[in-house]
C-alpha atoms as a PDB file:
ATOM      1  CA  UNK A   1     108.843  98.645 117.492  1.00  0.00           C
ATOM      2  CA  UNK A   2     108.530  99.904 120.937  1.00  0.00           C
ATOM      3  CA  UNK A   3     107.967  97.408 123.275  1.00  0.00           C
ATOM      4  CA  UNK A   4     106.049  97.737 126.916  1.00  0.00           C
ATOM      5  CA  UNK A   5     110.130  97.206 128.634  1.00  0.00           C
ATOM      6  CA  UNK A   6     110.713 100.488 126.239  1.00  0.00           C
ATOM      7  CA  UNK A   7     107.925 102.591 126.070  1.00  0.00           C
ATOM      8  CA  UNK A   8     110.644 105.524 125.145  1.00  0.00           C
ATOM      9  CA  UNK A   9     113.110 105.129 122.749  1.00  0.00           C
ATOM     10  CA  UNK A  10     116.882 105.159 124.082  1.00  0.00           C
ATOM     11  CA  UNK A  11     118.965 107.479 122.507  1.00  0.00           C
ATOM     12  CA  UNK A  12     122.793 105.999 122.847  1.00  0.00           C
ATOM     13  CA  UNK A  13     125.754 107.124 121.594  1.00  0.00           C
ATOM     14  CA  UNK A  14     127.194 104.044 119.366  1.00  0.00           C
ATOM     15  CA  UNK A  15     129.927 102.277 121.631  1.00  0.00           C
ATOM     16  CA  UNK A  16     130.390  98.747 122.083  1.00  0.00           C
ATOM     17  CA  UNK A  17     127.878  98.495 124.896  1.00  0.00           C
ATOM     18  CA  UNK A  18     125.098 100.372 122.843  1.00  0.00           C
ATOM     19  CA  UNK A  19     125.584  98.437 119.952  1.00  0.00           C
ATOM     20  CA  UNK A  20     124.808  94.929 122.381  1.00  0.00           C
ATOM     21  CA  UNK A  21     122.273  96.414 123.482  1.00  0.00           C
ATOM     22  CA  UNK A  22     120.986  97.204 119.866  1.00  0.00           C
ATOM     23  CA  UNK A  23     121.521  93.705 118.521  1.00  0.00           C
ATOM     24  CA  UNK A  24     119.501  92.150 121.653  1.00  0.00           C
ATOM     25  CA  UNK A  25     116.548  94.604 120.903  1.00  0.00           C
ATOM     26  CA  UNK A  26     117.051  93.319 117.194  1.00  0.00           C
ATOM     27  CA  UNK A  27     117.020  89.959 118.648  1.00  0.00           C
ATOM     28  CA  UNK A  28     113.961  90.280 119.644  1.00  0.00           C
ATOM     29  CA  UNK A  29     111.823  92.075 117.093  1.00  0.00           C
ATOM     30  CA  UNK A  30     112.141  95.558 117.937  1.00  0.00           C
ATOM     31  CA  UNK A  31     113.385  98.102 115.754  1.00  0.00           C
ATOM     32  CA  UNK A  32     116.721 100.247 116.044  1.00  0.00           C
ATOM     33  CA  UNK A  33     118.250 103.354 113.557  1.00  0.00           C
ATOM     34  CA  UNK A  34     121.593 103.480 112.860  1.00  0.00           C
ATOM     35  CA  UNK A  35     123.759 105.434 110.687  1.00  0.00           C
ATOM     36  CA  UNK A  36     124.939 103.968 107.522  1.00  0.00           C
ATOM     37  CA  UNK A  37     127.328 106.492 105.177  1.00  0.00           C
ATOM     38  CA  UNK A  38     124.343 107.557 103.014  1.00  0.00           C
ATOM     39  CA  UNK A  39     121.454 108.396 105.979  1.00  0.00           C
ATOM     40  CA  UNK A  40     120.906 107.083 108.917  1.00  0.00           C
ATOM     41  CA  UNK A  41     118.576 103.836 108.693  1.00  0.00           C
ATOM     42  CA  UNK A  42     115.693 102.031 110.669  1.00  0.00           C
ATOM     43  CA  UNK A  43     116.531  98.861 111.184  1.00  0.00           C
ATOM     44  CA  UNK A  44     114.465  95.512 111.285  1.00  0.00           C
ATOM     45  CA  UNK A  45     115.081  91.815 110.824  1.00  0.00           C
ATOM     46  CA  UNK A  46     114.506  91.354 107.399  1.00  0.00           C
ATOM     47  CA  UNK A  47     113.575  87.755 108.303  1.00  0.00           C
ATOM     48  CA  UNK A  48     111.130  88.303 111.034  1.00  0.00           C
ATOM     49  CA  UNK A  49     108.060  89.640 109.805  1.00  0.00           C
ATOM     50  CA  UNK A  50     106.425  91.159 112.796  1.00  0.00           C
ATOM     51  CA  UNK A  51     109.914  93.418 113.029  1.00  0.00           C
ATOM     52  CA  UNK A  52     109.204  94.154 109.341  1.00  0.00           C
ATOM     53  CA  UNK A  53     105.442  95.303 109.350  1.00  0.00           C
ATOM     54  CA  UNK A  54     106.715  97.463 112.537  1.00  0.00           C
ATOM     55  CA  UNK A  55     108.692  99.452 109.974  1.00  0.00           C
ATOM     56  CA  UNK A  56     105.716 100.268 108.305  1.00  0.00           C
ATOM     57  CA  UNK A  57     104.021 100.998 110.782  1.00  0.00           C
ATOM     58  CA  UNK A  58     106.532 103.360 112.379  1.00  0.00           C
ATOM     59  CA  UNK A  59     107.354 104.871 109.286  1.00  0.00           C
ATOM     60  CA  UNK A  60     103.874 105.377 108.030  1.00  0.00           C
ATOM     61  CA  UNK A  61     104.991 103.470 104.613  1.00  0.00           C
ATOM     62  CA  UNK A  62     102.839 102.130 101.898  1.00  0.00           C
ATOM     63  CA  UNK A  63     103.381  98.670 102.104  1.00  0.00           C
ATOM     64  CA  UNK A  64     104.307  98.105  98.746  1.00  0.00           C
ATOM     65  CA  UNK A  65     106.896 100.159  99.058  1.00  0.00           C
ATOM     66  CA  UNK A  66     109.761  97.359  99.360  1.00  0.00           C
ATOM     67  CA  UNK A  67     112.615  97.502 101.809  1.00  0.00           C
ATOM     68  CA  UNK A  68     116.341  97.586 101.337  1.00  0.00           C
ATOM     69  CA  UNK A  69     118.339  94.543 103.115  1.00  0.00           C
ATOM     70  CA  UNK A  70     122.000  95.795 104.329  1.00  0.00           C
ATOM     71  CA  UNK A  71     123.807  92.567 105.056  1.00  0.00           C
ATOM     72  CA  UNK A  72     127.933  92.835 106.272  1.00  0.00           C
ATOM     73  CA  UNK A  73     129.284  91.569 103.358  1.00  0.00           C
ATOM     74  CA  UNK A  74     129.150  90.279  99.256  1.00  0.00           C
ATOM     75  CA  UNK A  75     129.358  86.867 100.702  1.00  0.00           C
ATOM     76  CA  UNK A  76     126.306  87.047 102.986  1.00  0.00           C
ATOM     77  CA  UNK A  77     124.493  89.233 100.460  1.00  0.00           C
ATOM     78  CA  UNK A  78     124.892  85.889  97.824  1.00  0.00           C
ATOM     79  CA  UNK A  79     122.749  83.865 100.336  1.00  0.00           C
ATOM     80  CA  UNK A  80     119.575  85.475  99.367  1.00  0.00           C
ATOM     81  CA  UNK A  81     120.023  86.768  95.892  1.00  0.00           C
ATOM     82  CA  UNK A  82     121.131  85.228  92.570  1.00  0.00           C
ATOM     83  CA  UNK A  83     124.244  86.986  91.479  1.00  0.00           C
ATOM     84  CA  UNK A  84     125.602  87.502  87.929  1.00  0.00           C
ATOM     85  CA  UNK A  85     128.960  88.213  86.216  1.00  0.00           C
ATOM     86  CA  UNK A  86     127.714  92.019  85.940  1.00  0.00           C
ATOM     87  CA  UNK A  87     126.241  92.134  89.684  1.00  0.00           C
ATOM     88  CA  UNK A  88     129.794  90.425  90.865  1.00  0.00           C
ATOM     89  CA  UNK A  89     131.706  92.861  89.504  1.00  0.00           C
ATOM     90  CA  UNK A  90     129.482  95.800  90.799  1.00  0.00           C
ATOM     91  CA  UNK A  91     129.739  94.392  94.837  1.00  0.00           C
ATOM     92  CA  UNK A  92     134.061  93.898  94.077  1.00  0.00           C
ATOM     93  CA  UNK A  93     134.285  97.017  92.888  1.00  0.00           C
ATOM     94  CA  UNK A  94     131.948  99.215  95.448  1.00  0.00           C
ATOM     95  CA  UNK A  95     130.754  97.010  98.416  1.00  0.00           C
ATOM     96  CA  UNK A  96     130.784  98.109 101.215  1.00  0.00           C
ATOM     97  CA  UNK A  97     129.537 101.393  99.693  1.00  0.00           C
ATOM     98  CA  UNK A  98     126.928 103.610  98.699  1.00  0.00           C
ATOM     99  CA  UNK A  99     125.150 101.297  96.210  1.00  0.00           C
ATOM    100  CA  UNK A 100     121.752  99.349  96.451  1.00  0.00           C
ATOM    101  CA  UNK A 101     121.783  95.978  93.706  1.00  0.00           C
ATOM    102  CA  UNK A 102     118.244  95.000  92.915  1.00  0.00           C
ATOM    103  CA  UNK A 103     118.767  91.485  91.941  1.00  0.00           C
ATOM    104  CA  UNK A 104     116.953  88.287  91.324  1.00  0.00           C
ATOM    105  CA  UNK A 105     115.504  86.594  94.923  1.00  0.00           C
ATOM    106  CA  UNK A 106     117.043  83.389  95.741  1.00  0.00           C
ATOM    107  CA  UNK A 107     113.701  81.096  96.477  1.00  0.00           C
ATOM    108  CA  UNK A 108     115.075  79.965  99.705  1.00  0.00           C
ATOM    109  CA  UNK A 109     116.006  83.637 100.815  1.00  0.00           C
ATOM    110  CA  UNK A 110     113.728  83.347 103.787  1.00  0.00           C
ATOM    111  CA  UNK A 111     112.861  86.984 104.076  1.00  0.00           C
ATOM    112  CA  UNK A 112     109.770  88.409 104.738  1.00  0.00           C
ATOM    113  CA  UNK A 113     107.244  88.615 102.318  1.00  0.00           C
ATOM    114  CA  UNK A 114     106.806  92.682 103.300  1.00  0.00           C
ATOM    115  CA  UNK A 115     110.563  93.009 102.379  1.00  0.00           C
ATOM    116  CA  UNK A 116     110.220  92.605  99.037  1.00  0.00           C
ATOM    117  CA  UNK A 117     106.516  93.608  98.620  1.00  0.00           C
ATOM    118  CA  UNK A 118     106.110  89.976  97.314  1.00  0.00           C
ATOM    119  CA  UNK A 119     107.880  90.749  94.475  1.00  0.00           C
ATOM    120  CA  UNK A 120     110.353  87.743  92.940  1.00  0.00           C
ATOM    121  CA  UNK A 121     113.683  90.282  93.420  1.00  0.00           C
ATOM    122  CA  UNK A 122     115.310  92.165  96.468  1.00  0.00           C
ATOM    123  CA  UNK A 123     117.301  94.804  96.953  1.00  0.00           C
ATOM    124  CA  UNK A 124     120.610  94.280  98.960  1.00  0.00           C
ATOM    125  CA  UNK A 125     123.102  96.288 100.102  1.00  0.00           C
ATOM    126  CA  UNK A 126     126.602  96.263 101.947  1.00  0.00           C
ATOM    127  CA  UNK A 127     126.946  99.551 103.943  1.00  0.00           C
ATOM    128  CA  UNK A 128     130.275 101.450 104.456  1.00  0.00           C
ATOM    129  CA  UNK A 129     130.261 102.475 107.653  1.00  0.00           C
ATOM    130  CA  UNK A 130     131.672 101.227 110.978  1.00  0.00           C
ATOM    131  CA  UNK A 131     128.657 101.477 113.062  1.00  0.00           C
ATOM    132  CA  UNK A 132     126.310 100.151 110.973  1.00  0.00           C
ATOM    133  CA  UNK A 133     128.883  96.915 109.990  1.00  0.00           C
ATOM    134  CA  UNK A 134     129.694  96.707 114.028  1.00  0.00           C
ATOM    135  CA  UNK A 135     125.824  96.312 114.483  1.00  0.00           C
ATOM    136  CA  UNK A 136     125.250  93.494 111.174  1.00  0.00           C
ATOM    137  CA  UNK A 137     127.839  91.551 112.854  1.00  0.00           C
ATOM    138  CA  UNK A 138     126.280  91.796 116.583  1.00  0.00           C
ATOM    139  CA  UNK A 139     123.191  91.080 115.229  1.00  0.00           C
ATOM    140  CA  UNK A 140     123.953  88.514 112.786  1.00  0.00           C
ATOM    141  CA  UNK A 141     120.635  89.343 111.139  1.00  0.00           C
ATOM    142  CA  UNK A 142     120.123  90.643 107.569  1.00  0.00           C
ATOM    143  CA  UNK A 143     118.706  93.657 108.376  1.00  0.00           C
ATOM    144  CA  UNK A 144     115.573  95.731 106.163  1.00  0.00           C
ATOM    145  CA  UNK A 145     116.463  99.259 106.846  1.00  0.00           C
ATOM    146  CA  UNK A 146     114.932 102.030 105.137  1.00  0.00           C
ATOM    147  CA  UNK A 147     115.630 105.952 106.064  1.00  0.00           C
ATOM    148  CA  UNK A 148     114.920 106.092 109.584  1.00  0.00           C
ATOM    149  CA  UNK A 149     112.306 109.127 109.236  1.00  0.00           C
ATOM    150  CA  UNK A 150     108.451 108.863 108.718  1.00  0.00           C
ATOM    151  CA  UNK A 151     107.443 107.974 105.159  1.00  0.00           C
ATOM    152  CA  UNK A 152     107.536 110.658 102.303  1.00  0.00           C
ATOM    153  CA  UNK A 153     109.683 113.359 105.243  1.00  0.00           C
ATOM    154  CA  UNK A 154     113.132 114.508 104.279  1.00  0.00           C
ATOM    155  CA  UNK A 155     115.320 111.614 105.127  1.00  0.00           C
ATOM    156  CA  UNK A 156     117.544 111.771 108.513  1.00  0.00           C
ATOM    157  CA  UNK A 157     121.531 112.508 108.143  1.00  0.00           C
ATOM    158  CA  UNK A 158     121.824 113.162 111.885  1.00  0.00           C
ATOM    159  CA  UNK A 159     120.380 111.401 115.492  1.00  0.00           C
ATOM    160  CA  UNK A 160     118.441 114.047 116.155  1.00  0.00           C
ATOM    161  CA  UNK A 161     116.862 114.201 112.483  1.00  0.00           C
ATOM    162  CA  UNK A 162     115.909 110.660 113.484  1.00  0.00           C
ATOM    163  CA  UNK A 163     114.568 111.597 117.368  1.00  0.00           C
ATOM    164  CA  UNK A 164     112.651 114.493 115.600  1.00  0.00           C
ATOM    165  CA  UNK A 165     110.301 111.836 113.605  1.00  0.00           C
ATOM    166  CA  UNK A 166     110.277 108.759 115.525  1.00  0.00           C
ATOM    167  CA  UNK A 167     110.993 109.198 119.318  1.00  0.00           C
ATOM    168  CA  UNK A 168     108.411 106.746 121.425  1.00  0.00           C
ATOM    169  CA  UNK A 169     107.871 104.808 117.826  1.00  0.00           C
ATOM    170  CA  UNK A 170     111.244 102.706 118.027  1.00  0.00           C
ATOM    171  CA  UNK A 171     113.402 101.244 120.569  1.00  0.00           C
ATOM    172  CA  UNK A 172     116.452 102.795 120.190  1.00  0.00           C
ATOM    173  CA  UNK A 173     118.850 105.038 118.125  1.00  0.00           C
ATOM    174  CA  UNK A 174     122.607 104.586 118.053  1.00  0.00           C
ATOM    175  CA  UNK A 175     123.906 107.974 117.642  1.00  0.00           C
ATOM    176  CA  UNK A 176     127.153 107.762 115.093  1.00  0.00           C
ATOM    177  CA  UNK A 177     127.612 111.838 114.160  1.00  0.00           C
ATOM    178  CA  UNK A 178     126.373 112.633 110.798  1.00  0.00           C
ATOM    179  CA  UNK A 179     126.624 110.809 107.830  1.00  0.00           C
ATOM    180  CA  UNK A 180     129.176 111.362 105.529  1.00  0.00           C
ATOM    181  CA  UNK A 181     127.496 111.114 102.013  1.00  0.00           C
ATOM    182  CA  UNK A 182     124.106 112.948 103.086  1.00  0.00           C
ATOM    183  CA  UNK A 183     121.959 110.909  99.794  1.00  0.00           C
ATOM    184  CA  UNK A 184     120.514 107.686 100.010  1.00  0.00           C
ATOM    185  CA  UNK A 185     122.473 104.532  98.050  1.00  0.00           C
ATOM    186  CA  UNK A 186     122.904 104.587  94.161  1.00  0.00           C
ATOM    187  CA  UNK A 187     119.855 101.871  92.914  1.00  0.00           C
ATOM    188  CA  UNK A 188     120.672  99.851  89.921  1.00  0.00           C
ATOM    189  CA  UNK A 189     118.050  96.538  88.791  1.00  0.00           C
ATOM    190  CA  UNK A 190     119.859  93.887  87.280  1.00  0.00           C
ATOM    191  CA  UNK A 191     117.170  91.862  86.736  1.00  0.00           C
ATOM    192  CA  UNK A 192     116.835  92.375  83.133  1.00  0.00           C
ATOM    193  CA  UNK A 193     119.698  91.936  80.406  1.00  0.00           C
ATOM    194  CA  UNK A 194     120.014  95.724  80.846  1.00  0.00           C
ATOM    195  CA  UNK A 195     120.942  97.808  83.671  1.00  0.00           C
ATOM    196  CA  UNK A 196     118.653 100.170  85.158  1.00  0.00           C
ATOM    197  CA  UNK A 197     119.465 102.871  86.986  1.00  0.00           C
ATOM    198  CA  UNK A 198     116.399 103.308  89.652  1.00  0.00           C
ATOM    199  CA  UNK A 199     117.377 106.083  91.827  1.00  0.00           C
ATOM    200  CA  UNK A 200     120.370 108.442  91.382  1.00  0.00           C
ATOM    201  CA  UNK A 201     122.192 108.665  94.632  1.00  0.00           C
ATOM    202  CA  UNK A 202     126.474 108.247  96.419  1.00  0.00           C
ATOM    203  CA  UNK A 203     127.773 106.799  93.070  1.00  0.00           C
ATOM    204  CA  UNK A 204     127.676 108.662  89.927  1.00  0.00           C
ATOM    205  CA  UNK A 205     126.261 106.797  86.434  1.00  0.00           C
ATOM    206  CA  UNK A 206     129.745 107.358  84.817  1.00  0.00           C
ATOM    207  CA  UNK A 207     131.494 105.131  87.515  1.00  0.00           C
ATOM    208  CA  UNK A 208     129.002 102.323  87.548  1.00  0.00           C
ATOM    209  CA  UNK A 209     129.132 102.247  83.297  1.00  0.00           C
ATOM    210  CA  UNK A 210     133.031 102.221  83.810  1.00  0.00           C
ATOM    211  CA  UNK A 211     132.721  98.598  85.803  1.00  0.00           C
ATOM    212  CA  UNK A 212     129.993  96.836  83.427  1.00  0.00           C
ATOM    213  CA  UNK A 213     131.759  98.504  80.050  1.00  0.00           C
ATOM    214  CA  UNK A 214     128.076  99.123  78.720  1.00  0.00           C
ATOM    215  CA  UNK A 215     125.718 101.733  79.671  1.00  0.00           C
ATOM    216  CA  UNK A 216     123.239 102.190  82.231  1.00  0.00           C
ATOM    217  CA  UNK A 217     119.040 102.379  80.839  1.00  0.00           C
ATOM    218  CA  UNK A 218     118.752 105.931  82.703  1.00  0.00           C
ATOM    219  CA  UNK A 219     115.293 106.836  81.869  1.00  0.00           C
ATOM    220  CA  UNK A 220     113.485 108.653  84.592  1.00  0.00           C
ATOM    221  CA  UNK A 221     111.397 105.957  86.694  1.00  0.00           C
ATOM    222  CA  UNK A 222     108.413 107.075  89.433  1.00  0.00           C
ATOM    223  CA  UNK A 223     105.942 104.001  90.254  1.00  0.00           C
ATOM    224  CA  UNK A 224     102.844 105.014  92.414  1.00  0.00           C
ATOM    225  CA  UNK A 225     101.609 101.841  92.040  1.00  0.00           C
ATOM    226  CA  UNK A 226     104.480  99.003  92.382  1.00  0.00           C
ATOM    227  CA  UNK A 227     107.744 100.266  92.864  1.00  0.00           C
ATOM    228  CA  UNK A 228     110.583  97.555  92.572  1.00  0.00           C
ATOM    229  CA  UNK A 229     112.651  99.770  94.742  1.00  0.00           C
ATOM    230  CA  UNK A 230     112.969 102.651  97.222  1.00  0.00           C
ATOM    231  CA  UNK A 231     112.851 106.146  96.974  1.00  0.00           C
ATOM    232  CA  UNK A 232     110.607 105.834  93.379  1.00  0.00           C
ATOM    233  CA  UNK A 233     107.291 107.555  94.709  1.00  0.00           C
ATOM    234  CA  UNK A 234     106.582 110.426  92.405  1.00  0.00           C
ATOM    235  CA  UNK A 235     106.414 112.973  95.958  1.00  0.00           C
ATOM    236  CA  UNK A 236     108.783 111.738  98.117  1.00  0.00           C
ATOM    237  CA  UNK A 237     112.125 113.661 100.552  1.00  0.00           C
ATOM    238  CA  UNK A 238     109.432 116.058 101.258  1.00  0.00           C
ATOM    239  CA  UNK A 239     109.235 118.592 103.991  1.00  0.00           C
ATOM    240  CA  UNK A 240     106.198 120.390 105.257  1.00  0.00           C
ATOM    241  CA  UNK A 241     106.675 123.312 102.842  1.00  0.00           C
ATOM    242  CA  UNK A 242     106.400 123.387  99.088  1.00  0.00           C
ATOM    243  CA  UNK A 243     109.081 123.431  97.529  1.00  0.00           C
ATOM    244  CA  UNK A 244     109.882 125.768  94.337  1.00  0.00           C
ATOM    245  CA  UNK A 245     112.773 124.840  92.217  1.00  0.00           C
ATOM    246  CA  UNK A 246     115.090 126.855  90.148  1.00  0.00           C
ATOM    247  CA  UNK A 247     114.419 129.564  91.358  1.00  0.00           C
ATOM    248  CA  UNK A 248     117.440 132.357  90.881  1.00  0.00           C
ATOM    249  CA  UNK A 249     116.376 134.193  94.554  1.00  0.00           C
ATOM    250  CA  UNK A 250     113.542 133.800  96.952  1.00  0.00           C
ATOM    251  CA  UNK A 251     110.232 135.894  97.066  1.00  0.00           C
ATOM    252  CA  UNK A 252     107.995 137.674  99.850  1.00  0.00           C
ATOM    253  CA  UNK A 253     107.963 135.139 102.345  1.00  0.00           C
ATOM    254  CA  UNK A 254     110.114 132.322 100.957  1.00  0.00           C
ATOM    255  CA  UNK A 255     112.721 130.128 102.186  1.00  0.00           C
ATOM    256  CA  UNK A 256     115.981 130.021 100.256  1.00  0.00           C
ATOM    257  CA  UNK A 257     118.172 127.308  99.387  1.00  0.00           C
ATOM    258  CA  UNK A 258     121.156 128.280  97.781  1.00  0.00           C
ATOM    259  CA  UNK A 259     124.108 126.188  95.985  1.00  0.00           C
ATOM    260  CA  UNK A 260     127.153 129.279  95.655  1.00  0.00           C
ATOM    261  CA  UNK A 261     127.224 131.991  97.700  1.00  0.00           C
ATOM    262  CA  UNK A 262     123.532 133.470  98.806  1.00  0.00           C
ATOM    263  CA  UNK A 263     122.245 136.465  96.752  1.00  0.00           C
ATOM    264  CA  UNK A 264     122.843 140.327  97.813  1.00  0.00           C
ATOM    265  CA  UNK A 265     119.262 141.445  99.919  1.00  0.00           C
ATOM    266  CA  UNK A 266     117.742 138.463 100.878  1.00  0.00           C
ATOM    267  CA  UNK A 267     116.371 138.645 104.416  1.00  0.00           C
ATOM    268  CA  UNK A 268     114.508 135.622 104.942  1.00  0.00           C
ATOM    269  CA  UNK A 269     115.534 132.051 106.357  1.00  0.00           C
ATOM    270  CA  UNK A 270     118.342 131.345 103.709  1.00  0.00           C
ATOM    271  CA  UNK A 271     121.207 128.547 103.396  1.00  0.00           C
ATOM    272  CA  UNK A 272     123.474 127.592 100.444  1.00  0.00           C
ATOM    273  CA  UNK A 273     123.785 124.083 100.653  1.00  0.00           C
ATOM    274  CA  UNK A 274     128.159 125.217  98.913  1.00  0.00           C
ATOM    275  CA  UNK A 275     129.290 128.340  99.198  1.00  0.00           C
ATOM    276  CA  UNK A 276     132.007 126.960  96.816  1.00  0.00           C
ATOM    277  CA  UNK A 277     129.418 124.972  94.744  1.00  0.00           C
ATOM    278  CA  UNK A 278     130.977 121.559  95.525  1.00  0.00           C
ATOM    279  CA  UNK A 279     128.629 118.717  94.836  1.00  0.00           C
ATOM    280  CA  UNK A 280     129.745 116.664  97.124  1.00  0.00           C
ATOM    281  CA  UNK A 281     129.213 119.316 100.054  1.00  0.00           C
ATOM    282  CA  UNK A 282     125.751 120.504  98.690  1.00  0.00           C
ATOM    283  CA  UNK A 283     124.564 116.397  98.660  1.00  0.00           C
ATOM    284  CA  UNK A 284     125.611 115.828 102.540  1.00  0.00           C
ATOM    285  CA  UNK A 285     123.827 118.819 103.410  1.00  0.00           C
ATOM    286  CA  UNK A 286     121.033 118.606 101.427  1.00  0.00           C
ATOM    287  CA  UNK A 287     118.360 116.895 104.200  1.00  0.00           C
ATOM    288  CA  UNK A 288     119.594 118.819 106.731  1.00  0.00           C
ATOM    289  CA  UNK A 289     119.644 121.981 105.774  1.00  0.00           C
ATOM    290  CA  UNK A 290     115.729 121.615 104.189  1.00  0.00           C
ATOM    291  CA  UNK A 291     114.697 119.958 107.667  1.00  0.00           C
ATOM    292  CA  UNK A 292     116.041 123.523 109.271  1.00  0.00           C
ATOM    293  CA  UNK A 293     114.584 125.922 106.481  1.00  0.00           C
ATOM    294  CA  UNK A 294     111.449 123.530 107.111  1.00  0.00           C
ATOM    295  CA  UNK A 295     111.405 124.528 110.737  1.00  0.00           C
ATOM    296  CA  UNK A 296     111.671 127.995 110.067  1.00  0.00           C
ATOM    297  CA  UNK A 297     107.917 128.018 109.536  1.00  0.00           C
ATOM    298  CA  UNK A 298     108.070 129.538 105.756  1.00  0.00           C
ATOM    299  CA  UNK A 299     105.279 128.139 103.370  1.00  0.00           C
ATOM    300  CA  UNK A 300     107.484 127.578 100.318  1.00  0.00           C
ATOM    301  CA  UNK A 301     111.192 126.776 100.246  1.00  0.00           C
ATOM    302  CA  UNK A 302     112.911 128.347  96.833  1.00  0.00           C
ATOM    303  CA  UNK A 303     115.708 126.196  95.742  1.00  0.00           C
ATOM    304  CA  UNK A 304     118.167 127.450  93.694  1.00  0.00           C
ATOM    305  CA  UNK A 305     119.423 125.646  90.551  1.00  0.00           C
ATOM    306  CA  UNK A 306     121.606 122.935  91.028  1.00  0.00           C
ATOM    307  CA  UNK A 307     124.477 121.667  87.886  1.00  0.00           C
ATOM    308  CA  UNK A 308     122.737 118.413  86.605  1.00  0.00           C
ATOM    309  CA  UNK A 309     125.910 116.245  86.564  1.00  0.00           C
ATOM    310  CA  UNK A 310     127.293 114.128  88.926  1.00  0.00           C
ATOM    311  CA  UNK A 311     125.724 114.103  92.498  1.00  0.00           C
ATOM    312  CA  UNK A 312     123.626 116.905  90.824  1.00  0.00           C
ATOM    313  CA  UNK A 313     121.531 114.160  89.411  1.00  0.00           C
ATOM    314  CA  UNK A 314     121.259 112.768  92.338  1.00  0.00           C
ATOM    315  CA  UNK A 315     120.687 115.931  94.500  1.00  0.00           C
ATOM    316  CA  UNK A 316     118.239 117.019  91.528  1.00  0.00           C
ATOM    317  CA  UNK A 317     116.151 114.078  91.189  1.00  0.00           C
ATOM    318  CA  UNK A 318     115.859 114.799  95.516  1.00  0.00           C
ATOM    319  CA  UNK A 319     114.380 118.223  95.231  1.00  0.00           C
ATOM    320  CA  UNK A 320     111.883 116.820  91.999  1.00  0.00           C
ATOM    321  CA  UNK A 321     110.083 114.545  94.341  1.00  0.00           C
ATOM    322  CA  UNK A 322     110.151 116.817  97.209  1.00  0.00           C
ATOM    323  CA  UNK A 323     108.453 119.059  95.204  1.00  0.00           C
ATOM    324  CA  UNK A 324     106.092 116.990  93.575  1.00  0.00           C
ATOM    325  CA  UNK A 325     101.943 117.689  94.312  1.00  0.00           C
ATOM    326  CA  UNK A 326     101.177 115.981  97.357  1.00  0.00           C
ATOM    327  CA  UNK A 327      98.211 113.788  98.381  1.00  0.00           C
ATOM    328  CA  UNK A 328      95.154 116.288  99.157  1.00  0.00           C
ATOM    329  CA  UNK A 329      95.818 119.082  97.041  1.00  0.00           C
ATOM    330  CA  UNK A 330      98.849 121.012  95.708  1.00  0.00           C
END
């Protein structure tokens, strides 16, 4: 959080120095966003509850909404979570990467209680990019790092997405470019003899069953109450508009978000997240380009349909919580 010496958050771009500088503010309780591959995150010592309730309270975030740990490596990651044969195979096969493993706690973890909501599992993940595995290593801190935007807001794939929501609320931001993969972490629970898939997100269902050789329980989950995980709020990603799913063109006053090329006529604030539908363009530019239709000032944003296989289940499930009835009406 921000401290008196920083009453303004430093915006740095993420060299050597800045990354020092980010691991002594770490050091010392504060909190710093980084970019990981998926979004950029807002990091926190995961073992230093003060640093971890000023998540929350930057964020805005239910508090029993538990936090991700990203930790440099499979190795470190076994320190505070009991791994099987099938969660072994998983981290060999895509750590560092774009997947979350919600796996039995190890009792002498020594993590915050308000990392894992006080739940007996944790969620742990090994990040795949250079920035954010420069700044584990500085730190040498397991670090809780959720999206680094306010709670329930479309999550941050740039600096500046980051700035926009929490300027004056952290310390500092370590500007890496945007992220590569544009949708939070794949989420799989492996606390049960079966394999749940929690959240859709960078790795695709197929390639996950390929590595275990069973399949994945993929049955929709939202918990308002107790999630075990991230990202499993029935409204969640949201902008400040409502948001109006497959919806083949926009109408009087609407927002358009396209996958394909955009329709003949419309005149409104428009954007195709492919003009080639490729999935793996629309899902990097998914947050971004709904944070700039957002700012347009339209009241609804009409999304077109989007192919439900592959990162379209991820990008799907996305836009289903964004546009989900919100708190106080709607």
């Amino acid at each position: 959080m921000t401290t008196a010496a920083t009453p303004r958050t430093i915006l740095a771009a993420a060299d050597d120095a800045a990354i020092a500088v980010a691991a002594a503010h770490l050091a010392a309780g504060d909190l710093v966003a980084f970019p990981t591959e998926t979004v950029y995150g807002l990091g926190g010592d995961a073992t230093n509850g003060r640093a971890v309730a000023g998540i929350y309270a930057a964020k805005g975030r239910p508090s029993f909404n538990p936090l991700i740990v990203h930790l440099p490596s499979a190795e470190a990651a076994a320190r505070f979570a009991v791994f099987d044969p099938r969660a072994a195979r998983l981290a060999a096969a895509f750590w560092p990467g774009a997947l979350t493993l919600v796996l039995p706690k190890r009792n002498d973890a020594g993590l915050s209680d308000l990392v894992t909501a006080g739940l007996g599992s944790v969620a742990l993940r090994v990040p795949d990019h250079e920035v954010a595995r420069a700044l584990l290593q500085a730190s040498g801190r397991p670090l809780a790092a959720p999206s680094a935007n306010r709670s329930g807001h479309v999550s941050p794939t740039t600096a500046a997405h980051v700035a926009a929501d929490l300027d004056g609320r952290i310390a500092m931001i370590l500007d890496g470019g945007p992220t590569a993969v544009g949708l939070e972490s794949t989420i799989l629970d492996l606390t049960g003899p079966v394999a749940r898939l929690l959240r859709h997100g960078g790795i695709d269902r197929a390639a996950l069953e390929a590595v275990l050789g069973a399949p994945l329980d993929d049955t929709p989950v939202t918990d308002d109450v107790a999630p075990v995980a991230p990202g499993l709020l029935s409204s969640h990603y949201a902008p400040a508009a409502r948001v109006r799913l497959d919806a083949a063109a926009p109408r009087p006053s609407e927002a358009f978000l396209g996958f394909g090329p955009l329709p003949a006529g419309v005149t409104g604030p428009a954007e195709t997240l492919s003009a080639t539908f490729d999935l793996t363009e629309a899902a990097a530019n998914l947050f971004a380009a709904l944070r700039r239709l957002d700012a347009a000032g339209a009241a609804t944003i009409a999304v077109a349909p989007i192919p439900a296989h592959g990162l379209g289940e991820a990008i799907n499930d996305r836009l289903r919580r964004a546009a989900a009835p919100r708190e106080g009406g709607g």
